[in-house]
Protein backbone atom coordinates (compact mmCIF):
# COMPACT_ATOMS: atom_id res chain seq x y z
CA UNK A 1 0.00 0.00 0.00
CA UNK A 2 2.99 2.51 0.06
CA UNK A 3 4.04 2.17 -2.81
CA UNK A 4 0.80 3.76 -3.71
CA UNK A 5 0.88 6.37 -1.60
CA UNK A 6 4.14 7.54 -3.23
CA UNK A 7 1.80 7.71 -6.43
CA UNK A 8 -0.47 9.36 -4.73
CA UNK A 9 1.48 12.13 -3.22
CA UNK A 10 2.69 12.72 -7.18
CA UNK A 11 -0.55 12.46 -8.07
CA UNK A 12 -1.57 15.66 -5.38
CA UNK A 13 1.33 17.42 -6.88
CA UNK A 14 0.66 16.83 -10.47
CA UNK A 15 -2.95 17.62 -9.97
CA UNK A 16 -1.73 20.91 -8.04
CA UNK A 17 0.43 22.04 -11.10
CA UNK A 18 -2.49 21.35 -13.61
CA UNK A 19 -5.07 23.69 -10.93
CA UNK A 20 -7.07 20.22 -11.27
CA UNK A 21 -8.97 21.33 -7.51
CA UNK A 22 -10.93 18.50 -8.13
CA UNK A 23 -8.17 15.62 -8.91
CA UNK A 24 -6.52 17.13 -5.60
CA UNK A 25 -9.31 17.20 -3.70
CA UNK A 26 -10.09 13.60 -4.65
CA UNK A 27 -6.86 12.31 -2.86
CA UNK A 28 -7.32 14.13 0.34
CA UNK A 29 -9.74 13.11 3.07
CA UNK A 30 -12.88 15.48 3.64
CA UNK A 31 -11.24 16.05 6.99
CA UNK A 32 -8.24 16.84 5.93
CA UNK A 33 -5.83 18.86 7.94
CA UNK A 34 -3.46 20.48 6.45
CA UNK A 35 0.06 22.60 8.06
CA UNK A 36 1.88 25.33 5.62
CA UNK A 37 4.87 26.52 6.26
CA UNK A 38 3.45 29.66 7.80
CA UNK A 39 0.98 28.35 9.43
CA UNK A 40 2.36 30.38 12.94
CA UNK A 41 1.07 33.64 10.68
CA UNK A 42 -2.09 31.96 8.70
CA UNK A 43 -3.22 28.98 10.87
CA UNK A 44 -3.30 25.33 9.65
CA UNK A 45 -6.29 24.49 6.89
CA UNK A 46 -9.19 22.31 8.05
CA UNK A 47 -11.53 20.21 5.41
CA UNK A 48 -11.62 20.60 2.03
CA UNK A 49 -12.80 24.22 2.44
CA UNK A 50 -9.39 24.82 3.99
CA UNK A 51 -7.70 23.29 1.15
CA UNK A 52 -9.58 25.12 -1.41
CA UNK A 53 -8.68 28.34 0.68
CA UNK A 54 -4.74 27.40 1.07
CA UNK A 55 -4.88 27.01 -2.84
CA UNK A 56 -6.64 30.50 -3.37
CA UNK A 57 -4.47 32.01 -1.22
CA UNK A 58 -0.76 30.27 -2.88
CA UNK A 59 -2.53 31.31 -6.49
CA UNK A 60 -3.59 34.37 -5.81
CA UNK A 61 -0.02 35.47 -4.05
CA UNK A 62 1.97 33.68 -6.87
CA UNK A 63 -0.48 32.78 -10.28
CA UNK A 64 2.18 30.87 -11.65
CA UNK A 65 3.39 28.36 -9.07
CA UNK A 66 4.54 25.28 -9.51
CA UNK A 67 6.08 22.70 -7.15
CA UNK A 68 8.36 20.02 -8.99
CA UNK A 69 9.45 17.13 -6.52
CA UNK A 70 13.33 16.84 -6.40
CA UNK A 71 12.31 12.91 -4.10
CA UNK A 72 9.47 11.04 -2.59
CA UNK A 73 10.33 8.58 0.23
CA UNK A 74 7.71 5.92 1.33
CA UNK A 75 7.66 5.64 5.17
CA UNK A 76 4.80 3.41 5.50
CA UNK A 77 1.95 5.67 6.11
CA UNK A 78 3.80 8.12 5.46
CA UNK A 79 5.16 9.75 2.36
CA UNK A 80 8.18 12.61 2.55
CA UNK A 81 8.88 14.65 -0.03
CA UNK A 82 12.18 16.98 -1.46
CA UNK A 83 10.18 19.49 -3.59
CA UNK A 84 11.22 23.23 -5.48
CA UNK A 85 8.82 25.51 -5.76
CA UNK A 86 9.23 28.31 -8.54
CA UNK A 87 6.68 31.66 -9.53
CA UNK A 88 6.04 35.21 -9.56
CA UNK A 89 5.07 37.04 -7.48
CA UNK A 90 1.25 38.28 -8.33
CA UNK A 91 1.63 42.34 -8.19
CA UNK A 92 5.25 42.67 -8.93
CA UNK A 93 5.96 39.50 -11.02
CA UNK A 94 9.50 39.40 -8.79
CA UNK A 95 10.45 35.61 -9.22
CA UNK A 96 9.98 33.27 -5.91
CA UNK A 97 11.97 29.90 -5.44
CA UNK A 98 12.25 28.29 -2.60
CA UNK A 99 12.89 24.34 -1.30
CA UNK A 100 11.26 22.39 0.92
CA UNK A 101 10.01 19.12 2.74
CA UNK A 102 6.38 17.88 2.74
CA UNK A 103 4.56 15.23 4.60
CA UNK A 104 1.83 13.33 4.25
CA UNK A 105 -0.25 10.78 6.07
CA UNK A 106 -2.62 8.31 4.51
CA UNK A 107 -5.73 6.69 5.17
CA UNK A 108 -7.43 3.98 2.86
CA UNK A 109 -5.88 5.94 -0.09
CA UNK A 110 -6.88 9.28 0.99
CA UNK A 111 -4.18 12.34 2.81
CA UNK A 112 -5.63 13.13 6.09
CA UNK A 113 -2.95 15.01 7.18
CA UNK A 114 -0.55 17.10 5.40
CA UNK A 115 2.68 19.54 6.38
CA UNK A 116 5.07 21.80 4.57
CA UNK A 117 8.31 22.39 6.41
CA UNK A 118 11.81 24.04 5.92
CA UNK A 119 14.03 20.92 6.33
CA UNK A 120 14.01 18.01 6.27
CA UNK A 121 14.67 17.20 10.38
CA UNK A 122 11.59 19.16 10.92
CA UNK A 123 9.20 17.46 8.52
CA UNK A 124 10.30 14.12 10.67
CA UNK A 125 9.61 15.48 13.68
CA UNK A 126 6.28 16.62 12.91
CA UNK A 127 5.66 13.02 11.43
CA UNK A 128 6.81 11.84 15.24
CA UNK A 129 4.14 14.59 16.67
CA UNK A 130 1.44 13.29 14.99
CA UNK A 131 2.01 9.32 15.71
């Protein structure tokens, strides 16, 4: 089941790139819970309304975003991922990159629990947080 969940997180990403809401959507659990990287500022995303509203706000800040995975690990459960993201910035069109870790948790084929983190040591210990 792994395995699959490596697809799956691909899948999420792919399905972010395309703006497919609805493919995304699809892959995450209606409870979802979801942790961006500033989530100290914004506050984590609940449901698939807070999904929809974490992808309004990343579009609307940078229209042209796109994440490309760099490595996906399978940890069971648990998918990790290397990714770059890469876009400009909405009112000034300044370029953005940045790097990052993301974590996922799965549940009969579905993400119920999602996080976006600076390095890789802190993705892993939020995967130990929410064991």
């Amino acid at each position: 089941m792994s395995q699959e969940n490596v697809a799956r997180h691909q899948e999420s990403m792919d399905a972010f790139n395309a703006r497919d809401d609805a493919a995304l959507l699809a892959l995450t659990d209606d409870d979802v819970l979801g942790v961006g990287r500033l989530t100290a500022m914004e506050g984590s995303y609940q449901g698939h309304q807070g999904m929809r509203a974490w992808l309004d706000d990343l579009v609307d800040a940078f229209p042209d975003w796109r994440i490309e995975v760099r490595e996906l690990r399978d940890l069971g459960d648990v998918t990790l991922g290397r990714f770059r993201g890469h876009g400009h910035g909405a009112g000034s069109d300044m370029p953005m990159e940045t790097t990052g870790w993301q974590v996922a948790r799965w549940r009969g084929g579905k993400c119920f629990w999602w996080g976006s983190f600076q390095s890789e040591a802190e993705a892993l210990e939020a995967v130990d947080r929410t064991d």
